[in-house]
C-alpha atoms as a PDB file:
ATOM      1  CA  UNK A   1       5.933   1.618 -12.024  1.00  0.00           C
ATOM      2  CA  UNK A   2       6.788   4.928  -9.761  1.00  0.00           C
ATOM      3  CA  UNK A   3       4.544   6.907  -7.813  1.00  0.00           C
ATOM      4  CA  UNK A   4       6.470   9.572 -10.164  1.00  0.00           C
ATOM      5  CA  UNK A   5       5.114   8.218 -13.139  1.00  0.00           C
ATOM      6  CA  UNK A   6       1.713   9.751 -12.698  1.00  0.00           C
ATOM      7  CA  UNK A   7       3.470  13.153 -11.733  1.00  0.00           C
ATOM      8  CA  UNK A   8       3.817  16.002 -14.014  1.00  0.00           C
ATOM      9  CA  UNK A   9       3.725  18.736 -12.601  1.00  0.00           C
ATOM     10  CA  UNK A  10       5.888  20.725  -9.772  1.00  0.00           C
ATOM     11  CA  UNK A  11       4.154  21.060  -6.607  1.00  0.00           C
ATOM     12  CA  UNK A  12       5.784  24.541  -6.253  1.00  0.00           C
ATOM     13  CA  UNK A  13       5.577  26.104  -9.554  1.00  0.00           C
ATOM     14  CA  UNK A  14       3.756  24.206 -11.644  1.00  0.00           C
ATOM     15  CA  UNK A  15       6.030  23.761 -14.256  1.00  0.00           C
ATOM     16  CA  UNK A  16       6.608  20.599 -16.333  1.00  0.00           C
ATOM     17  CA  UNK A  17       9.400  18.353 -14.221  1.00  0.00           C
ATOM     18  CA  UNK A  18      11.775  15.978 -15.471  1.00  0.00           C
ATOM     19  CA  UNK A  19      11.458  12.687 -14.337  1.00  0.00           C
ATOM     20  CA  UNK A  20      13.999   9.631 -14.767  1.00  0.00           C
ATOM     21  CA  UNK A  21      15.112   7.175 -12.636  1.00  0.00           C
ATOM     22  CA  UNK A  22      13.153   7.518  -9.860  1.00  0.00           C
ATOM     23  CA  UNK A  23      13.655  11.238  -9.326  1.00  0.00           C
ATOM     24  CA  UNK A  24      11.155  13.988 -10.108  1.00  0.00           C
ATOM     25  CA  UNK A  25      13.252  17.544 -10.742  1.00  0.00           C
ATOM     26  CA  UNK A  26      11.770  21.126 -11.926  1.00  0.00           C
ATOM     27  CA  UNK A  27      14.023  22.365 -14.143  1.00  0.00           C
ATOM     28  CA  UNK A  28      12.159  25.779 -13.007  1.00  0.00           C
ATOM     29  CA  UNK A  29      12.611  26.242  -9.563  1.00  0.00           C
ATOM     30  CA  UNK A  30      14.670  23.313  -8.514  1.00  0.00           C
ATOM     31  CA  UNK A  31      12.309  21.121  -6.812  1.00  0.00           C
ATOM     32  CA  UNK A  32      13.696  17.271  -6.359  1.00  0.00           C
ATOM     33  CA  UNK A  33      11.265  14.385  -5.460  1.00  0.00           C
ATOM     34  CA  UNK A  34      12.410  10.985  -5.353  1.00  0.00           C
ATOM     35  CA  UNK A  35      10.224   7.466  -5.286  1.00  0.00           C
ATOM     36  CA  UNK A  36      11.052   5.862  -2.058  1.00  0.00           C
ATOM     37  CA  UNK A  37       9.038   3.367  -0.494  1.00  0.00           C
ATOM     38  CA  UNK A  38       6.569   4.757   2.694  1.00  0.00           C
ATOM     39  CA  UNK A  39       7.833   2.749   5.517  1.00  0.00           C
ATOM     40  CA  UNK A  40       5.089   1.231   7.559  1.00  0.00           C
ATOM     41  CA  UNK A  41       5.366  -0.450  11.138  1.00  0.00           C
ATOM     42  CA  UNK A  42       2.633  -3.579  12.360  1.00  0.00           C
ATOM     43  CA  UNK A  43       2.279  -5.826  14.986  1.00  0.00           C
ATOM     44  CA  UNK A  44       1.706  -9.533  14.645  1.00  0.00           C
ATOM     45  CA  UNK A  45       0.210  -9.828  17.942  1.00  0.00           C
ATOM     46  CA  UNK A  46      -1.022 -12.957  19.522  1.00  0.00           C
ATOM     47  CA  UNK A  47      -3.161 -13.194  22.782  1.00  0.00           C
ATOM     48  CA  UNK A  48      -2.195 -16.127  25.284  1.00  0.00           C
ATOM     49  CA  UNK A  49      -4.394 -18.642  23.604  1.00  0.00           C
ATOM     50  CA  UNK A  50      -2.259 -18.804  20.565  1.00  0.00           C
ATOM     51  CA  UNK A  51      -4.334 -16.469  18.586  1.00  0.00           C
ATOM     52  CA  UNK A  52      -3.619 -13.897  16.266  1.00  0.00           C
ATOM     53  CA  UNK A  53      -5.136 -10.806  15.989  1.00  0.00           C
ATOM     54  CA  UNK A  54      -6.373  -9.161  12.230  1.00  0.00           C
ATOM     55  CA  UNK A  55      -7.862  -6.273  11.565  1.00  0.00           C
ATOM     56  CA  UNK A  56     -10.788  -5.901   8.709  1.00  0.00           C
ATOM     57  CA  UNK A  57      -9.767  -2.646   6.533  1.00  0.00           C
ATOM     58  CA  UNK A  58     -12.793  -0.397   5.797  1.00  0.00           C
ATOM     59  CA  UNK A  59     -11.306   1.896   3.931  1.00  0.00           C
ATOM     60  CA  UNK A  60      -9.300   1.075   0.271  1.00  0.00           C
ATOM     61  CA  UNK A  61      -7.222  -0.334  -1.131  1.00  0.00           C
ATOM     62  CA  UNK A  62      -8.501  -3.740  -0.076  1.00  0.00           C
ATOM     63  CA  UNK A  63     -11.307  -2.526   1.344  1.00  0.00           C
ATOM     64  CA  UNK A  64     -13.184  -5.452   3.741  1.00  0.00           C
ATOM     65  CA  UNK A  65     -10.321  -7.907   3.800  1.00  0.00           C
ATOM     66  CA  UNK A  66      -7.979  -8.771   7.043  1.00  0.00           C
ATOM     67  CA  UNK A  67      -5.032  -7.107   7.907  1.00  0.00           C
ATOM     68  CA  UNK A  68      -2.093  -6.783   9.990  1.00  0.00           C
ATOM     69  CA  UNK A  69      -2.542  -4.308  12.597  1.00  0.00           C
ATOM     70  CA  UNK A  70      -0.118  -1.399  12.057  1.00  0.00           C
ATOM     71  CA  UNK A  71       0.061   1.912   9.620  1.00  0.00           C
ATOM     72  CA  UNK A  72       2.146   4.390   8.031  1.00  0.00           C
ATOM     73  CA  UNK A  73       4.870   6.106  10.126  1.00  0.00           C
ATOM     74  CA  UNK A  74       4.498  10.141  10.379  1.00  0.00           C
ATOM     75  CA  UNK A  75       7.296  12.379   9.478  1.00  0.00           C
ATOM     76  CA  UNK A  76      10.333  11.846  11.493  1.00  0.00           C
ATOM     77  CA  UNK A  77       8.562   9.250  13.924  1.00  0.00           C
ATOM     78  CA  UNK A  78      10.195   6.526  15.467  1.00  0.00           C
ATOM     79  CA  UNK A  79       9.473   3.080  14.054  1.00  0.00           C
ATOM     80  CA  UNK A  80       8.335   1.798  17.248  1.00  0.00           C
ATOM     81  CA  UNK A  81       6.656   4.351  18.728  1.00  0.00           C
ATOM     82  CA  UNK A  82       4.417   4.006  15.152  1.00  0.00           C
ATOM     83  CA  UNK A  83       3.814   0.616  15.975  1.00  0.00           C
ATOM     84  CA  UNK A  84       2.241   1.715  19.563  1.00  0.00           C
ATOM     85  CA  UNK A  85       0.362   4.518  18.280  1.00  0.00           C
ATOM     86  CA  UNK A  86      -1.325   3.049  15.263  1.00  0.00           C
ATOM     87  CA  UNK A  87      -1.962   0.072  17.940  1.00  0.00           C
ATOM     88  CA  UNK A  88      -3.482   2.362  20.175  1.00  0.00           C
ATOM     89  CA  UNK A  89      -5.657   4.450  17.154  1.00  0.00           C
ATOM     90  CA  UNK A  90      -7.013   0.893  15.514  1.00  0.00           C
ATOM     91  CA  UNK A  91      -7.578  -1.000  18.016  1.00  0.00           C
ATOM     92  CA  UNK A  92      -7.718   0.435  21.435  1.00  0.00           C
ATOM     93  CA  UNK A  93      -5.213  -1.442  22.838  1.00  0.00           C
ATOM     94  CA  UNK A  94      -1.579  -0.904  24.176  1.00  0.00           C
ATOM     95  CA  UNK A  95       0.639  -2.844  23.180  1.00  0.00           C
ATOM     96  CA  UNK A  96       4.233  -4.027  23.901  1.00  0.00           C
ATOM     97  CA  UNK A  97       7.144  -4.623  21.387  1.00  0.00           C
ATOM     98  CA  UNK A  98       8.681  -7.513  21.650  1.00  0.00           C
ATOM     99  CA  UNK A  99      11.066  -9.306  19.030  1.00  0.00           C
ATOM    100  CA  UNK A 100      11.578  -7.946  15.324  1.00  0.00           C
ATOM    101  CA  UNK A 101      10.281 -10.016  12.820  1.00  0.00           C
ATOM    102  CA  UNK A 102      10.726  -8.922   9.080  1.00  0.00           C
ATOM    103  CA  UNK A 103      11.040  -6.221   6.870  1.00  0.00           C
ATOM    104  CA  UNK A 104       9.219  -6.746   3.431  1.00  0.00           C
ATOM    105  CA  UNK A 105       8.618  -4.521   0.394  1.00  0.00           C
ATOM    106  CA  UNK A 106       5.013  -4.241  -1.089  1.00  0.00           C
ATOM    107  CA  UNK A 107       2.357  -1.658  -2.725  1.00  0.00           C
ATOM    108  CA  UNK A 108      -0.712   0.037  -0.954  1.00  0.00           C
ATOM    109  CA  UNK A 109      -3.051  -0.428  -3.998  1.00  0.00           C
ATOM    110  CA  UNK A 110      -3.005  -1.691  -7.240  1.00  0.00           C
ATOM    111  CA  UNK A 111      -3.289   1.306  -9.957  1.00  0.00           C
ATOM    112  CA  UNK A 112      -0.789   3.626 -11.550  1.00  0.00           C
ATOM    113  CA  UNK A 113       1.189   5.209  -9.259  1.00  0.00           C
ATOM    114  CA  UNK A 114       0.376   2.633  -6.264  1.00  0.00           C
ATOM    115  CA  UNK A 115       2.809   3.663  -3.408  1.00  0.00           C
ATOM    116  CA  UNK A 116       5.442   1.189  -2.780  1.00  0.00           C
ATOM    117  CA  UNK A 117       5.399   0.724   1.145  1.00  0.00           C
ATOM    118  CA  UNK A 118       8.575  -0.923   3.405  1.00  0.00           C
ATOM    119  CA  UNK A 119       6.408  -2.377   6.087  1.00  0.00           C
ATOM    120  CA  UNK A 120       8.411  -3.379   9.548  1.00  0.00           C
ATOM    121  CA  UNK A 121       6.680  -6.058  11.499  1.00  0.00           C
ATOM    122  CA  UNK A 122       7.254  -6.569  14.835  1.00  0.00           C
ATOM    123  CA  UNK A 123       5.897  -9.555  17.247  1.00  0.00           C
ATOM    124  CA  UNK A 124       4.243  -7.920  20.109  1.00  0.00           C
ATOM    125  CA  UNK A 125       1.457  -8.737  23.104  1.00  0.00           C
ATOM    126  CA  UNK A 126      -0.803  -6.947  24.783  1.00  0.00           C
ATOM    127  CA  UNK A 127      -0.160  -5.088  27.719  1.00  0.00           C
ATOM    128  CA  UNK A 128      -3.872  -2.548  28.326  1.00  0.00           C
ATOM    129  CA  UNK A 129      -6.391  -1.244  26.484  1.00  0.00           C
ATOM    130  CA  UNK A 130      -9.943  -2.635  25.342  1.00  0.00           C
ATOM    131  CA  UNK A 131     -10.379  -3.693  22.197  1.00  0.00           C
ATOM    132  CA  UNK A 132     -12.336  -1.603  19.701  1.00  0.00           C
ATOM    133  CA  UNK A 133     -12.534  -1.171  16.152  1.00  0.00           C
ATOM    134  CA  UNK A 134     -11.057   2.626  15.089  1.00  0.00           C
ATOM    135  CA  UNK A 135     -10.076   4.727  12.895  1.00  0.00           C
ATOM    136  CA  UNK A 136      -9.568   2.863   9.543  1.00  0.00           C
ATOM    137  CA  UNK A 137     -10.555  -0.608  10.731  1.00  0.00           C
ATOM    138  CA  UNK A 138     -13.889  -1.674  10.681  1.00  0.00           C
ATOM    139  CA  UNK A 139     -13.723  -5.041  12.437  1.00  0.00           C
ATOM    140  CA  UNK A 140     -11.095  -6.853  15.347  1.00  0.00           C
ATOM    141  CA  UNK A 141     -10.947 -10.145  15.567  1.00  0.00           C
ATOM    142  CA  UNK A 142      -8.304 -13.104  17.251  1.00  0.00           C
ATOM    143  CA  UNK A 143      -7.695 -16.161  14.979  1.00  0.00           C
ATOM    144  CA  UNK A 144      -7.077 -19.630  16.036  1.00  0.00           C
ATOM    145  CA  UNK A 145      -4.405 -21.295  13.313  1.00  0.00           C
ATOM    146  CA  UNK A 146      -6.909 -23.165  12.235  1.00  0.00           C
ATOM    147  CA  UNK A 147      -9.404 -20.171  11.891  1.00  0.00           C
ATOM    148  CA  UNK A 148      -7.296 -17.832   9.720  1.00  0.00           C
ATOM    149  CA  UNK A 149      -9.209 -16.158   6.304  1.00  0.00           C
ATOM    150  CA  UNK A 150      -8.377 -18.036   3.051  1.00  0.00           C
ATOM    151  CA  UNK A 151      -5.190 -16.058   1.427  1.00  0.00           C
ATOM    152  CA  UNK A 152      -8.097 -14.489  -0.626  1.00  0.00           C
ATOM    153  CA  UNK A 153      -9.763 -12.723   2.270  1.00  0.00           C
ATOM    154  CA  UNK A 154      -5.928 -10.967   3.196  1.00  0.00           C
ATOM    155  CA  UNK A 155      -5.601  -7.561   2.381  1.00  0.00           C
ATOM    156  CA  UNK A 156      -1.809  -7.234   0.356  1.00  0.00           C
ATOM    157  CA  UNK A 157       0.709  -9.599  -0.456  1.00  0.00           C
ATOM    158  CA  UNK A 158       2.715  -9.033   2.517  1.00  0.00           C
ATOM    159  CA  UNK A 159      -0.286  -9.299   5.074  1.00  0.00           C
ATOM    160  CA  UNK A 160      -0.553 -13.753   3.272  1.00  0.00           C
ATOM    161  CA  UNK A 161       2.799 -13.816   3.549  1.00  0.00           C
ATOM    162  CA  UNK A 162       3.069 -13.123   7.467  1.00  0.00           C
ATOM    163  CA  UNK A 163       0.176 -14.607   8.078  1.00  0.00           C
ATOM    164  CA  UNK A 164       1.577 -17.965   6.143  1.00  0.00           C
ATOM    165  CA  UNK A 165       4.971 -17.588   8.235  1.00  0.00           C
ATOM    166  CA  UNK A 166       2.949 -17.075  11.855  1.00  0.00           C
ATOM    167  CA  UNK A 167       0.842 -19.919  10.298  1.00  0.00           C
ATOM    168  CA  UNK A 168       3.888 -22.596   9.835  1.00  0.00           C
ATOM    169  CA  UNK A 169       5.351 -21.719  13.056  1.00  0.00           C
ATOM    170  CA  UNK A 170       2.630 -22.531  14.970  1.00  0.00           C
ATOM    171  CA  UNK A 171       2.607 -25.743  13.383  1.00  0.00           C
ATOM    172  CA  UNK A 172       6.322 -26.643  14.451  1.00  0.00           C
ATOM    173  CA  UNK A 173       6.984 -29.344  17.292  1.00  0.00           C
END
């Protein structure tokens, strides 16, 4: 499903739009909106104990459950300096970049219209800051691998599977 699909209206005229594969167009006025994925940019970072560091979402979707630390990327923003900002606004601390890790295609939410998301992870470390709970994250918290949440405490199928690849290479030789 689209985030188009629960469109029906243009945004500038208000008259009924045409909508087919994955493009909304007024007919009216000329308006064209298409479904592309938000792109979002995170941070798998670890401290120098070997921990990793979730986030507990206290807003929805997935309310309560543990996430990666990262968020959406504003209009025309650099992926990275996202990353460092959204950082900065969850968690109070600065952070530093360090290798790319993934890029991986998911939804934020589950309902009709649920808005696909391209999320951009990046391994980083800490560099300043103190650590506080902002914005929308209710809870910090650094995770041994052997402390992690269950895969049903993980907020979106991404967040298990990053967690699940940080997890199994902290378990190589």
């Amino acid at each position: 499903m689209s985030v188009l699909d629960v469109w029906r209206f243009c945004p500038r005229c208000r008259e009924e739009l045409d909508i087919a594969e994955g493009r909304a167009r007024c007919p009216w006025c000329g308006f064209v909106a298409y479904a592309n994925s938000a792109p979002t940019a995170s941070a798998v970072v670890t401290d120098d104990r070997g921990r990793l560091l979730l986030t507990r979402r206290a807003i929805e979707p997935d309310k309560g459950l543990w996430d990666i630390p990262g968020g959406f990327l504003d209009e025309a923003e650099h992926p990275l300096d996202a990353l460092v900002r959204e950082l900065r606004e969850e968690t109070g601390l600065e952070i530093e970049p360090d290798e790319f890790l993934m890029a991986t295609i998911d939804r934020y939410g589950d309902g009709p219209g649920a808005q696909a998301t391209l999320n951009l992870l990046w391994a980083a470390h800490v560099v300043g800051g103190e650590p506080e709970a902002a914005d929308d994250v209710d809870e910090l918290r650094w995770f041994a691998p052997d402390e992690l949440p269950g895969e049903d405490e993980l907020a979106f199928e991404h967040v298990k599977d990053v967690v699940a690849a940080w997890l199994a290479r902290q378990q190589q030789p």
